[in-house]
Protein backbone atom coordinates (compact mmCIF):
# COMPACT_ATOMS: atom_id res chain seq x y z
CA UNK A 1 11.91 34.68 23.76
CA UNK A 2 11.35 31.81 21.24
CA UNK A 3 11.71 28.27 22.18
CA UNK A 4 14.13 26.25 19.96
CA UNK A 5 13.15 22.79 19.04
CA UNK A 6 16.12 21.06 18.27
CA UNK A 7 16.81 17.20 16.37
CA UNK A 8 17.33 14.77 19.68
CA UNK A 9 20.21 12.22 19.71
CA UNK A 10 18.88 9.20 19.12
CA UNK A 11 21.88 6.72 19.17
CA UNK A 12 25.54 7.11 19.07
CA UNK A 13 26.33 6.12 15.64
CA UNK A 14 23.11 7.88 14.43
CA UNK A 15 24.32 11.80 13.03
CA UNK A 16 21.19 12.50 10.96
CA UNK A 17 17.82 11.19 9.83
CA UNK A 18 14.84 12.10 7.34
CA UNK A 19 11.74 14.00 9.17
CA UNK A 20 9.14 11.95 8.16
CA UNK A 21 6.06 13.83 9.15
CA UNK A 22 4.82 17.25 10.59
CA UNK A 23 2.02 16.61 13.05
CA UNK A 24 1.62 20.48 13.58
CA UNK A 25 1.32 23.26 11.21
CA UNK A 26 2.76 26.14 10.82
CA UNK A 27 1.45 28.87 13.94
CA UNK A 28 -0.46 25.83 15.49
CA UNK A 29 -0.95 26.00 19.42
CA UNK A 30 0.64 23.27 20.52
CA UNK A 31 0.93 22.22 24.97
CA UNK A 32 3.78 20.96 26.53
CA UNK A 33 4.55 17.30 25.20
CA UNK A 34 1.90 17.44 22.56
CA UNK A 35 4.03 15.37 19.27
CA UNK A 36 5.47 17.51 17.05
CA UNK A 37 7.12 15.49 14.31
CA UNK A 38 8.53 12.09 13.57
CA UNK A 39 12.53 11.78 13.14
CA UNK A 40 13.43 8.31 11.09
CA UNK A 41 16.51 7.12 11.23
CA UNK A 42 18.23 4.17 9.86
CA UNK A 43 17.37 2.05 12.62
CA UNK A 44 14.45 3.79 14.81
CA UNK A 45 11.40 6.12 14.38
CA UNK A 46 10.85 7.98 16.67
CA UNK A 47 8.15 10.76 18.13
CA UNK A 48 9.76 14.61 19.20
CA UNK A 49 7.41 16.47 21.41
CA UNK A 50 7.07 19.97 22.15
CA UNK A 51 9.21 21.20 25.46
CA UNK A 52 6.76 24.00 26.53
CA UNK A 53 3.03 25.31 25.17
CA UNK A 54 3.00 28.23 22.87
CA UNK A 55 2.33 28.78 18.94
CA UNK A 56 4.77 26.53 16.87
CA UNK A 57 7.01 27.95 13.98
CA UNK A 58 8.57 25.44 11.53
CA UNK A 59 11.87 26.27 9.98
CA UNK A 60 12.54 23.07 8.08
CA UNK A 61 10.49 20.84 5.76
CA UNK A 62 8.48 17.50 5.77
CA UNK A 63 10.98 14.84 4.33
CA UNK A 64 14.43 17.02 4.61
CA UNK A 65 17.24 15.11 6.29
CA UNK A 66 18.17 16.90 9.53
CA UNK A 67 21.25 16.58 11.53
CA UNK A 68 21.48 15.47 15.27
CA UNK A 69 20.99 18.85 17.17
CA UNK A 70 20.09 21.04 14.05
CA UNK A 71 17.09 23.60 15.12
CA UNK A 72 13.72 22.00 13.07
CA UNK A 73 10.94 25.03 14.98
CA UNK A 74 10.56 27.94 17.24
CA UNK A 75 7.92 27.53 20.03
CA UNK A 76 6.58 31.34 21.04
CA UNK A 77 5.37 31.22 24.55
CA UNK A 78 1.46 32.07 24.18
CA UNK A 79 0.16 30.22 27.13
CA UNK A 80 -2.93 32.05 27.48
CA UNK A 81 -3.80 32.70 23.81
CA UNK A 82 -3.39 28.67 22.61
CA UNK A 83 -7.52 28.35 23.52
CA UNK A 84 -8.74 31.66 22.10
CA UNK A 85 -6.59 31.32 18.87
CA UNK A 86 -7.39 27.76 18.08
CA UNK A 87 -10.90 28.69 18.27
CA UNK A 88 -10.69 31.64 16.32
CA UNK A 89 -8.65 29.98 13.57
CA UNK A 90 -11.12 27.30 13.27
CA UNK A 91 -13.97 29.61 12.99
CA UNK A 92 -12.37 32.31 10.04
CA UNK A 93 -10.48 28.94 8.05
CA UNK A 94 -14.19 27.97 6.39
CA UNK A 95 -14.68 32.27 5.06
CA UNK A 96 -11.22 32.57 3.48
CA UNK A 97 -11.29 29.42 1.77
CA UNK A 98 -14.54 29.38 0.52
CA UNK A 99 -14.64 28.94 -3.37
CA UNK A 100 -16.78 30.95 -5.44
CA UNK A 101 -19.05 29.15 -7.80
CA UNK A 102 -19.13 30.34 -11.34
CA UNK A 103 -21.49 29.87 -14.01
CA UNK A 104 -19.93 26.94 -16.32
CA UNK A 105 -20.00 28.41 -20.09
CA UNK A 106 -19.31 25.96 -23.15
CA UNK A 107 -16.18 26.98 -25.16
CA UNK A 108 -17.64 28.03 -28.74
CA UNK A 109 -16.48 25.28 -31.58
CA UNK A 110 -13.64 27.58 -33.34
CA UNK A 111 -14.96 28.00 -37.25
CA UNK A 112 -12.60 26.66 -39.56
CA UNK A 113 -10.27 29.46 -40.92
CA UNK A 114 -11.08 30.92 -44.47
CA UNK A 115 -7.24 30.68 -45.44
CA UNK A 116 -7.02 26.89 -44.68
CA UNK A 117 -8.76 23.80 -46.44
CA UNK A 118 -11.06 22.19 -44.88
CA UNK A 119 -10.19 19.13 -42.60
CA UNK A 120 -12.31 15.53 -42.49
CA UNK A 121 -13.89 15.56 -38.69
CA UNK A 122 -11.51 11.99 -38.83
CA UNK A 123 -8.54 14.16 -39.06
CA UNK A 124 -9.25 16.02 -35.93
CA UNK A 125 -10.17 12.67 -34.17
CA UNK A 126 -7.03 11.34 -34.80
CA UNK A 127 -5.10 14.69 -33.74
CA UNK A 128 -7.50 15.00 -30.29
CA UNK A 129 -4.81 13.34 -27.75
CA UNK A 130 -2.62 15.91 -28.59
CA UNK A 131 -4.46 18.79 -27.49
CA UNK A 132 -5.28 16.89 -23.98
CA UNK A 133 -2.83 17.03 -21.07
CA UNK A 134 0.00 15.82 -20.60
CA UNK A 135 -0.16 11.84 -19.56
CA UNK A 136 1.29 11.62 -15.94
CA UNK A 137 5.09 10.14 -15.56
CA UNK A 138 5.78 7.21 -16.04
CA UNK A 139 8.46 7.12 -12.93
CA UNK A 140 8.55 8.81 -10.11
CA UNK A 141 11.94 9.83 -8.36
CA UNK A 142 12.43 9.58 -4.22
CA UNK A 143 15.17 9.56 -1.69
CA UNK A 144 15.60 6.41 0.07
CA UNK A 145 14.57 6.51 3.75
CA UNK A 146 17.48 6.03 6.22
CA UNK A 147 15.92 2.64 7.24
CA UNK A 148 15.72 1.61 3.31
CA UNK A 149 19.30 2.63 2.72
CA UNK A 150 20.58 0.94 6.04
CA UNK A 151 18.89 -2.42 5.21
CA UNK A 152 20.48 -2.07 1.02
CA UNK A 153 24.16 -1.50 2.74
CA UNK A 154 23.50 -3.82 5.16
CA UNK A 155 22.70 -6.68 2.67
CA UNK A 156 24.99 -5.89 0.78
CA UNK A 157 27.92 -6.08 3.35
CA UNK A 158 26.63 -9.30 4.27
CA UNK A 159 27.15 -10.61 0.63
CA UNK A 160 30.58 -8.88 -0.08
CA UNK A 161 31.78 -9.81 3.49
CA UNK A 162 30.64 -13.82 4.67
CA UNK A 163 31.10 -16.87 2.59
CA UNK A 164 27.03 -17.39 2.53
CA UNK A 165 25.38 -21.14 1.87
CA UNK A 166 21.89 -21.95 2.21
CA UNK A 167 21.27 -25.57 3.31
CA UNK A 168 17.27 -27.19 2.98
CA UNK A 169 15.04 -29.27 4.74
CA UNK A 170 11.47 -29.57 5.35
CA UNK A 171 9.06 -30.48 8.46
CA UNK A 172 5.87 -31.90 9.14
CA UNK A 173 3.93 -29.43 11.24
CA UNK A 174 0.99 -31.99 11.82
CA UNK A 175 2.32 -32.54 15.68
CA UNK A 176 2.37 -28.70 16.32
CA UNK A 177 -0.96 -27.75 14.67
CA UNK A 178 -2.68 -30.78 16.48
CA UNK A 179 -0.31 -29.31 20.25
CA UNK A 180 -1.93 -25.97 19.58
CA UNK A 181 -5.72 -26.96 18.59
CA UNK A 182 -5.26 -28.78 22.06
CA UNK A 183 -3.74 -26.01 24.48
CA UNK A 184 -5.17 -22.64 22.22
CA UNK A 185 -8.61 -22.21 24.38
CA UNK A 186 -7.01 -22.58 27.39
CA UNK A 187 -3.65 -20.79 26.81
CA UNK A 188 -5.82 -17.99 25.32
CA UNK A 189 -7.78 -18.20 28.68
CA UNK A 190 -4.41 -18.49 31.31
CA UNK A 191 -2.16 -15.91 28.86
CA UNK A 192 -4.21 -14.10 26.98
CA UNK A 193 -2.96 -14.22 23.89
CA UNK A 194 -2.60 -16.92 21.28
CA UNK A 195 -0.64 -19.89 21.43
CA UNK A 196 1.22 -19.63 17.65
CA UNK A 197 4.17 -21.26 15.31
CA UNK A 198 6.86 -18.91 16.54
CA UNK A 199 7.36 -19.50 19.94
CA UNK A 200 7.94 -23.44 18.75
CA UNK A 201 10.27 -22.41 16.46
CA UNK A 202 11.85 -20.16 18.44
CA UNK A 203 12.58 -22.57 21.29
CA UNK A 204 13.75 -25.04 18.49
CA UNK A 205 16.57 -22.75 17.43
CA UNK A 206 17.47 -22.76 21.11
CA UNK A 207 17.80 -26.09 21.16
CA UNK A 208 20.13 -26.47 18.11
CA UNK A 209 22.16 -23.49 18.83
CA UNK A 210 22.97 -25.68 22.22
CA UNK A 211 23.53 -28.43 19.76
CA UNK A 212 25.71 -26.41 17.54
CA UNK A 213 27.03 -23.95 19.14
CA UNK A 214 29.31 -23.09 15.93
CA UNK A 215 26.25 -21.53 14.54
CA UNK A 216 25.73 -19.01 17.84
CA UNK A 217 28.78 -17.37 16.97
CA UNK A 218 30.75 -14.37 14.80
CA UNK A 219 33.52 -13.40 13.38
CA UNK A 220 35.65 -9.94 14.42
CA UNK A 221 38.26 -9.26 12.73
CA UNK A 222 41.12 -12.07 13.42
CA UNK A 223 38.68 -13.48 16.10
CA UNK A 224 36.22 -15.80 16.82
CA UNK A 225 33.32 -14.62 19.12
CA UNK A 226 31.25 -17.55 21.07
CA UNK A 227 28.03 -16.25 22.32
CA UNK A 228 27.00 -17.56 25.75
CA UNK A 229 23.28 -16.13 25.06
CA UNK A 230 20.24 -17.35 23.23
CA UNK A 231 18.89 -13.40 21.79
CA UNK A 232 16.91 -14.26 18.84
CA UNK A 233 16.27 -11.50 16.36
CA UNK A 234 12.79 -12.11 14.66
CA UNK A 235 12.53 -10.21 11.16
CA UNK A 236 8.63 -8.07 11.35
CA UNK A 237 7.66 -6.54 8.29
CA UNK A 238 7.18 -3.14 8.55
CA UNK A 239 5.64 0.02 5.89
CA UNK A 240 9.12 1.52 6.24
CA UNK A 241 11.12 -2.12 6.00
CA UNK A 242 12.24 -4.71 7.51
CA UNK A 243 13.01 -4.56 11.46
CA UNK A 244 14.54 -7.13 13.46
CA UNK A 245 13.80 -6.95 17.52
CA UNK A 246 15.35 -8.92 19.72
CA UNK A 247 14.04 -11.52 22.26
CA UNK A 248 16.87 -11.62 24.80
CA UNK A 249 17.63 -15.07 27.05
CA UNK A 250 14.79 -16.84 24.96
CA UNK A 251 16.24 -20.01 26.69
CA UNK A 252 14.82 -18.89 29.73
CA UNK A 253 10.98 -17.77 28.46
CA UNK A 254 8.19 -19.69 28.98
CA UNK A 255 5.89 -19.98 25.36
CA UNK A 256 3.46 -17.55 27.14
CA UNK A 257 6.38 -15.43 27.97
CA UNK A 258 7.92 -15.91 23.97
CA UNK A 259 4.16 -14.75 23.03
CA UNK A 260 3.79 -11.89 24.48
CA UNK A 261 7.17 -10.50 23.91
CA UNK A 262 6.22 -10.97 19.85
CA UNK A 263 2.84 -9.16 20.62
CA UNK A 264 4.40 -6.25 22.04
CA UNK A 265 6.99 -5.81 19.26
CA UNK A 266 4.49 -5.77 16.80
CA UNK A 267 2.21 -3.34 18.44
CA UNK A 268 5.65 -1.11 18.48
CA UNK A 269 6.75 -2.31 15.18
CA UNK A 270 3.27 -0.97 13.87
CA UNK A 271 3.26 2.33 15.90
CA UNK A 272 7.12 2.88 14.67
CA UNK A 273 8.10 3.39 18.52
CA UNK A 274 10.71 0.18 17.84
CA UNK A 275 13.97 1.64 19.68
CA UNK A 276 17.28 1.23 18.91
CA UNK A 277 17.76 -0.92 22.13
CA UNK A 278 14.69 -3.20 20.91
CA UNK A 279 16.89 -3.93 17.55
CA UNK A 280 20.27 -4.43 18.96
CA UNK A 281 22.64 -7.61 20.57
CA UNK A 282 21.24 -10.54 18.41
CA UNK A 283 22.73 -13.95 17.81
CA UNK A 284 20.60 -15.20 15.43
CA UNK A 285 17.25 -14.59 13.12
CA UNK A 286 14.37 -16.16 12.17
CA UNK A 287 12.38 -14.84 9.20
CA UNK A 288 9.00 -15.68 8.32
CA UNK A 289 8.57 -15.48 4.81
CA UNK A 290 5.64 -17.78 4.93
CA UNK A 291 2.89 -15.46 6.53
CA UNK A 292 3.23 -13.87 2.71
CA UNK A 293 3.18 -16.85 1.05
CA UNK A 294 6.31 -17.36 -0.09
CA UNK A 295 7.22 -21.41 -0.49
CA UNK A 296 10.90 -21.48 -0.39
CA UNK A 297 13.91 -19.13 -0.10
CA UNK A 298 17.67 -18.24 0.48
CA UNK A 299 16.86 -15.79 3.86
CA UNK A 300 20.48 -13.44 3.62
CA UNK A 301 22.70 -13.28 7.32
CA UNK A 302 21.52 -10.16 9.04
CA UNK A 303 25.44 -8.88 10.06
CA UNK A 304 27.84 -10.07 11.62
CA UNK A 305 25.13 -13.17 12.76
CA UNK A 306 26.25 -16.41 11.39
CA UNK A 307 23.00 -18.18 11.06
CA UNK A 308 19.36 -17.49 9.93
CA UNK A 309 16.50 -19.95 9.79
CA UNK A 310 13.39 -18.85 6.92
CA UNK A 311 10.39 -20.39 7.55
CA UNK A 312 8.32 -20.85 4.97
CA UNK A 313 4.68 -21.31 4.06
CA UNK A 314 2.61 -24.44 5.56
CA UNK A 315 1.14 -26.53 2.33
CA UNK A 316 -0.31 -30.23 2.41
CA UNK A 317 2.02 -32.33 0.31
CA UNK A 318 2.50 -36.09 -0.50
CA UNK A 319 4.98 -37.52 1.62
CA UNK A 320 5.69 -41.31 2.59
CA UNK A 321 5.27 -42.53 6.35
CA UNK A 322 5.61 -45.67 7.60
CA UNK A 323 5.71 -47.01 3.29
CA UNK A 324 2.37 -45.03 2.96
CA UNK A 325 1.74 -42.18 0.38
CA UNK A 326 -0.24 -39.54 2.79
CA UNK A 327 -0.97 -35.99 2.34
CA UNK A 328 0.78 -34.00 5.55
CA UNK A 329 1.16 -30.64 6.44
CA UNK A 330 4.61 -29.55 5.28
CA UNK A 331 7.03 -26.62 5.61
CA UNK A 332 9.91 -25.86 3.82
CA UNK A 333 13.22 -24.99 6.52
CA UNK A 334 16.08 -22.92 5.05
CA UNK A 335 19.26 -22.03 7.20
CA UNK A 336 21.43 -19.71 5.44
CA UNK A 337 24.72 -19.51 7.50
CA UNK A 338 28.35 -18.03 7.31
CA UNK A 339 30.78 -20.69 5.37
CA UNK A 340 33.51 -19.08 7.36
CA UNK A 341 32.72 -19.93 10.70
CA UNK A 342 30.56 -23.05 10.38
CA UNK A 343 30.61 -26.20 8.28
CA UNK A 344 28.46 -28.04 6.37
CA UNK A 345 27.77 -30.87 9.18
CA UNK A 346 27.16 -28.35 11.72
CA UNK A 347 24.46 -26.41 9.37
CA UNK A 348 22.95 -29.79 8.18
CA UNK A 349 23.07 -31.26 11.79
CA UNK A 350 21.48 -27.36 13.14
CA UNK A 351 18.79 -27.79 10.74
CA UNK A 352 17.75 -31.46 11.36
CA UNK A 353 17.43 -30.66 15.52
CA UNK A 354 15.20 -28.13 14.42
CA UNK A 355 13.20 -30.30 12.40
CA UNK A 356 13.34 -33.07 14.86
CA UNK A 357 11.54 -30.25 17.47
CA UNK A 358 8.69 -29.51 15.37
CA UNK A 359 7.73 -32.76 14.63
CA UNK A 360 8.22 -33.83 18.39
CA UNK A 361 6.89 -30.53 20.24
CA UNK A 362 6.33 -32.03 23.45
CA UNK A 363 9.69 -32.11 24.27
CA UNK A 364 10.19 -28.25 23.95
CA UNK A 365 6.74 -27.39 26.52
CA UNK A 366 8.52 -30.33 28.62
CA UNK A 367 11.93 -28.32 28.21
CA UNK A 368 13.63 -32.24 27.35
């Protein structure tokens, strides 16, 4: 008796998602837990494997939305035939789909018809493109993913549904960059991984969400939730979108800790193994727009978060220290935050902490 493979729950809220990609083909042998396809959802990715060995029989499609539970393949039990048929399959694929080379024969010039006048050889120039193919489309028509259309309704219930400002500021990132040329060889050395901008920023919102702790809040409903925790979601680029994982009690992570917790999301982030756990509980963002260049932006609240800070990209301006016109290594700070729950003071004041951080990093490895 066949084996049904059936669409896994993957989250409680979750009731369908788009399979992505078949890694077996139709009659394949496959072993137990060998991957069969990838489900994508709105918020994960995630691998199915096979529950028992046998020979695999699809019955749906690559990119057809599935439901939760909905039966995607058959596994027939062939235990002892999966070595003997793969080989055998392998061996008579090459015969059947051999081509067969034909001699290539010139079309004859058609002779111009006695009936008709002659045409100039610039007349059928000019008419040529229209006896060639058709040029490909100009468009091309696709469903959104489930991730794609959660992140579009998601920023868009953000702007229907808080009061959004963006308040400015920039930093000098001379004190950092000189903190990490110092400490990189032997962090690299104690850690084993690299000592980078991040983990300074992400111990500077910390700090001013301490400072301000209007900003680590939300709204639900007719209340006003205060968030005892420091879980900072940091936005990672993805091919299928934008993810945001969560680093949970950052106030309590070491900057080795902070950089290996980023490592390991982006390994995951890059694999698509993120889980819905990874993604979930977070008081705050940060968003790096700068590691794509981007100078300055208006970062939109990732719901129902009341801050995010963008960083931006690090450029050497003109700035004046000390009544002296020097050239500095500046970034560009933008805190977009919820009108509703915080006030202009509190974002300003948030955003200056930040800035005082970065400029004095010592006090964030001393934990002052």
């Amino acid at each position: 008796m066949n084996i049904e493979v059936k669409v896994p729950a993957v989250g409680e809220s979750i009731s369908s998602g788009i399979l992505s990609v078949w890694h077996k083909k139709e009659g394949d042998p496959v072993r137990k837990d060998d991957v069969l396809f990838t489900l994508e959802t709105d918020k994960v990715s995630q691998e199915v494997t096979a529950p028992e060995a046998g020979l695999v029989h699809l019955k749906a499609a690559e990119g057809e939305e599935v439901k939760i539970g909905q039966v995607v393949a058959e596994i027939e039990p062939s235990k002892a035939a999966v070595p003997e048929k793969t080989s055998a399959r392998k061996a008579a694929a090459p015969k059947a789909e051999a081509p067969v080379s034909a001699p290539v024969v010139a079309a004859p010039t058609p002779a111009p018809s006695p009936a008709a006048p002659a045409v100039p050889a610039a007349t059928f120039s000019s008419m040529a493109p229209s006896s060639q193919a058709a040029p490909e489309s100009r468009a091309v028509r696709k469903k959104l993913s489930p991730l794609r259309r959660k992140i579009a309704a998601q920023l868009v219930m953000a702007q229907h549904t808080a009061a959004i400002l963006t308040t400015f500021n920039e930093c000098d990132m001379s004190a950092v960059m000189r903190l990490r040329k110092e400490l990189q060889e032997e962090f690299v050395k104690k850690y084993g991984v690299k000592l980078g901008f991040m983990s300074f920023f992400l111990k500077a919102v910390v700090d001013a969400l301490q400072a301000v702790p209007a900003i680590n809040s939300k709204i639900d409903g007719d209340d006003l939730i205060l968030n005892n925790t420091f879980d900072i979601g940091v936005a990672v680029g993805t091919e299928r979108g934008l993810i945001v994982p969560v680093l949970r009690d950052c106030e309590k992570m070491s900057f080795a800790e902070i950089e290996n917790k980023l490592v390991h999301y982006a390994v995951k982030a890059r694999e698509g193994k993120v889980s819905l756990d990874d993604l979930q509980g977070g008081v705050f963002t940060i968003s790096n727009g700068g590691i794509y260049g981007s100078l300055l932006s208006t970062p939109i609240l990732n719901p129902p978060q009341s801050g995010i800070l963008g960083m931006h990209n690090i450029q050497e301006r003109a700035v004046v220290v000390n009544g002296q016109i020097v050239a500095r290594p500046m970034m560009y700070l933008a805190l977009s935050y919820d009108h509703r729950v915080v006030d202009g003071k509190e974002a300003v004041t948030f955003l200056i902490r930040v800035k005082d951080c970065i400029e004095n990093p010592a006090r964030l490895l001393l934990g002052a």
